[in-house]
Protein backbone atom coordinates (compact mmCIF):
# COMPACT_ATOMS: atom_id res chain seq x y z
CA UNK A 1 0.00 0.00 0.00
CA UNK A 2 1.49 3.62 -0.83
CA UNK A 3 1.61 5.83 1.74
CA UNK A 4 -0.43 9.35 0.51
CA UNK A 5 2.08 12.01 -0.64
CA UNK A 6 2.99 14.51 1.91
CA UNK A 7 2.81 18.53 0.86
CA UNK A 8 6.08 19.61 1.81
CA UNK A 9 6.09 22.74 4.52
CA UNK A 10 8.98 25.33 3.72
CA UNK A 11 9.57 28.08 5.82
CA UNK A 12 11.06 30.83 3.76
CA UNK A 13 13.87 33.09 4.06
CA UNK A 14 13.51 36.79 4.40
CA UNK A 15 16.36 37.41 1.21
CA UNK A 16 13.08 35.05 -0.66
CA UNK A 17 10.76 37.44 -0.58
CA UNK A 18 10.37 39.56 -3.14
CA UNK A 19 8.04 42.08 -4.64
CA UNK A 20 5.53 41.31 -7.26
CA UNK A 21 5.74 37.56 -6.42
CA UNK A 22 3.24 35.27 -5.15
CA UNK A 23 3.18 32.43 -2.63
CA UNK A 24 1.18 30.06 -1.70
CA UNK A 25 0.33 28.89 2.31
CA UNK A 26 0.15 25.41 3.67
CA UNK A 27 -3.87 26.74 4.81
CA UNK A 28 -4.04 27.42 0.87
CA UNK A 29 -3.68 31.07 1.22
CA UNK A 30 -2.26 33.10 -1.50
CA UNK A 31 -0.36 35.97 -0.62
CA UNK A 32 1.25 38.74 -2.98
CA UNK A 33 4.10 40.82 -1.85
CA UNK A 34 2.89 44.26 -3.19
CA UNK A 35 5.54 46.69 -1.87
CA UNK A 36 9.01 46.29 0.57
CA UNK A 37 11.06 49.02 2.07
CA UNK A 38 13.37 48.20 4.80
CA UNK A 39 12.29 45.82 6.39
CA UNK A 40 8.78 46.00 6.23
CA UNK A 41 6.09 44.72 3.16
CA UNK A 42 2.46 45.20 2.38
CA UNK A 43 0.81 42.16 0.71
CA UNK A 44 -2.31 41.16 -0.29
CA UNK A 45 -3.87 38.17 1.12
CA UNK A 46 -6.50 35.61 -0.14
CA UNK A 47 -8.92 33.79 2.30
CA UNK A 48 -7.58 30.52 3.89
CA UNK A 49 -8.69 27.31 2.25
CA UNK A 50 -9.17 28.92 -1.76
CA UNK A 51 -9.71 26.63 -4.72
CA UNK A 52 -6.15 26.78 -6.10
CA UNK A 53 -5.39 29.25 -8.90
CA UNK A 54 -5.71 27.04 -12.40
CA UNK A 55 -3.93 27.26 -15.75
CA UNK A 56 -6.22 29.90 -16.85
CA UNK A 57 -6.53 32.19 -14.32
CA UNK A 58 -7.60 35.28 -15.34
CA UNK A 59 -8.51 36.93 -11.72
CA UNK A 60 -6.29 37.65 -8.19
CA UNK A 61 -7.68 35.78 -5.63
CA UNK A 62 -7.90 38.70 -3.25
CA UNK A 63 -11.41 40.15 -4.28
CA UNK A 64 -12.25 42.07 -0.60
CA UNK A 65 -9.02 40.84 0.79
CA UNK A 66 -7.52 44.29 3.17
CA UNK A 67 -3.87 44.67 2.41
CA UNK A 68 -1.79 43.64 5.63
CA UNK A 69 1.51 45.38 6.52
CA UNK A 70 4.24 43.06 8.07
CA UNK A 71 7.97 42.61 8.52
CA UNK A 72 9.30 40.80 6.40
CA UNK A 73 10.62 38.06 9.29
CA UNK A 74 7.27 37.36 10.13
CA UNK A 75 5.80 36.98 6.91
CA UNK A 76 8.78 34.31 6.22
CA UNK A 77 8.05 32.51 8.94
CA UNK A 78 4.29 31.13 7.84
CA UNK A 79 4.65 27.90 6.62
CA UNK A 80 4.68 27.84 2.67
CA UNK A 81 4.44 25.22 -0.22
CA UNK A 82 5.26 24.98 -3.87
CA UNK A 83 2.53 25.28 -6.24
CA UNK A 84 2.01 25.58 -10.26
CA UNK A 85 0.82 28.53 -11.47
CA UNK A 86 1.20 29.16 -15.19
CA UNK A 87 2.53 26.56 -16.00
CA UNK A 88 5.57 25.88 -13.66
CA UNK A 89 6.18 24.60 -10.48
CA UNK A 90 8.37 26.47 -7.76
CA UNK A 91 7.60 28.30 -3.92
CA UNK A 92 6.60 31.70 -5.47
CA UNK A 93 6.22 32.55 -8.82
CA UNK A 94 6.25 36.22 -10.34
CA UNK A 95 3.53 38.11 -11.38
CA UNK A 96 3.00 40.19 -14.69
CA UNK A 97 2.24 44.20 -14.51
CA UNK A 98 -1.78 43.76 -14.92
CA UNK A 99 -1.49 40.57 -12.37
CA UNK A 100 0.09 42.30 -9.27
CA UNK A 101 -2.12 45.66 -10.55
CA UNK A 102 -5.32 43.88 -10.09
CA UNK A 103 -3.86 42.37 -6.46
CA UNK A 104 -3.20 46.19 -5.48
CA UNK A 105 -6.38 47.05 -6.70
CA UNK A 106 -8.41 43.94 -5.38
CA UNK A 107 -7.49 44.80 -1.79
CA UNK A 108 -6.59 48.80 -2.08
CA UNK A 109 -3.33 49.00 -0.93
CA UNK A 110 -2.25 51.75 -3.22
CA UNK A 111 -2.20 54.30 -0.38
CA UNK A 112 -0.61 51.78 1.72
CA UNK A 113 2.03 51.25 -0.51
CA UNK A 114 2.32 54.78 -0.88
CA UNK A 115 2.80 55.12 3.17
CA UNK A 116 5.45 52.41 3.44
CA UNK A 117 7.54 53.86 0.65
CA UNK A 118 7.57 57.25 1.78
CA UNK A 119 8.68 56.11 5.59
């Protein structure tokens, strides 16, 4: 008998995280990194448990999601897991211009953004 396959937890490091990239939680929650300054970020987060993202995808899951500000330590330190997206498999993949627009848009973090890169 085969024993089921096991999702594989990674715990990120901070030098990982990058803007405009999106990762993917254990509690299949997608988050986007939407701005970084020191060492601080503002990302957009879907609701726990989301259907995942398919091949087609042509909307951000964070429809009513509010923008969170973090450090960056902490947002490493949430328990992450590869997933495809596009067409690849990997622990974040990047978004395109009109992708992480919609994210900034979908939970209205322009301001936000603003904020954090002017401190």
């Amino acid at each position: 008998m085969k024993k089921p396959k096991k999702i594989k937890n990674v715990g990120l490091s901070p030098k990982e995280i990058e803007v405009g990239y999106l990762y993917f939680t254990t509690a299949n929650q997608y988050r986007a990194v939407l701005a970084m300054k020191g060492e601080f970020l503002v990302y957009a987060p879907s609701s726990e448990g989301v259907e995942p993202l398919g091949p087609n995808a042509t909307k951000m899951p964070f429809e009513n999601s509010p923008f969170k500000k973090c450090q960056t330590v902490t947002f490493a330190k949430k328990d992450y897991q590869v997933f495809e997206f596009n067409g690849t498999q990997a622990i974040k993949h990047q978004l395109n211009e009109s992708q992480l627009a919609e994210a900034v848009a979908q939970c209205n973090a322009k301001l936000a953004i603003a904020a954090l890169l002017a401190e």
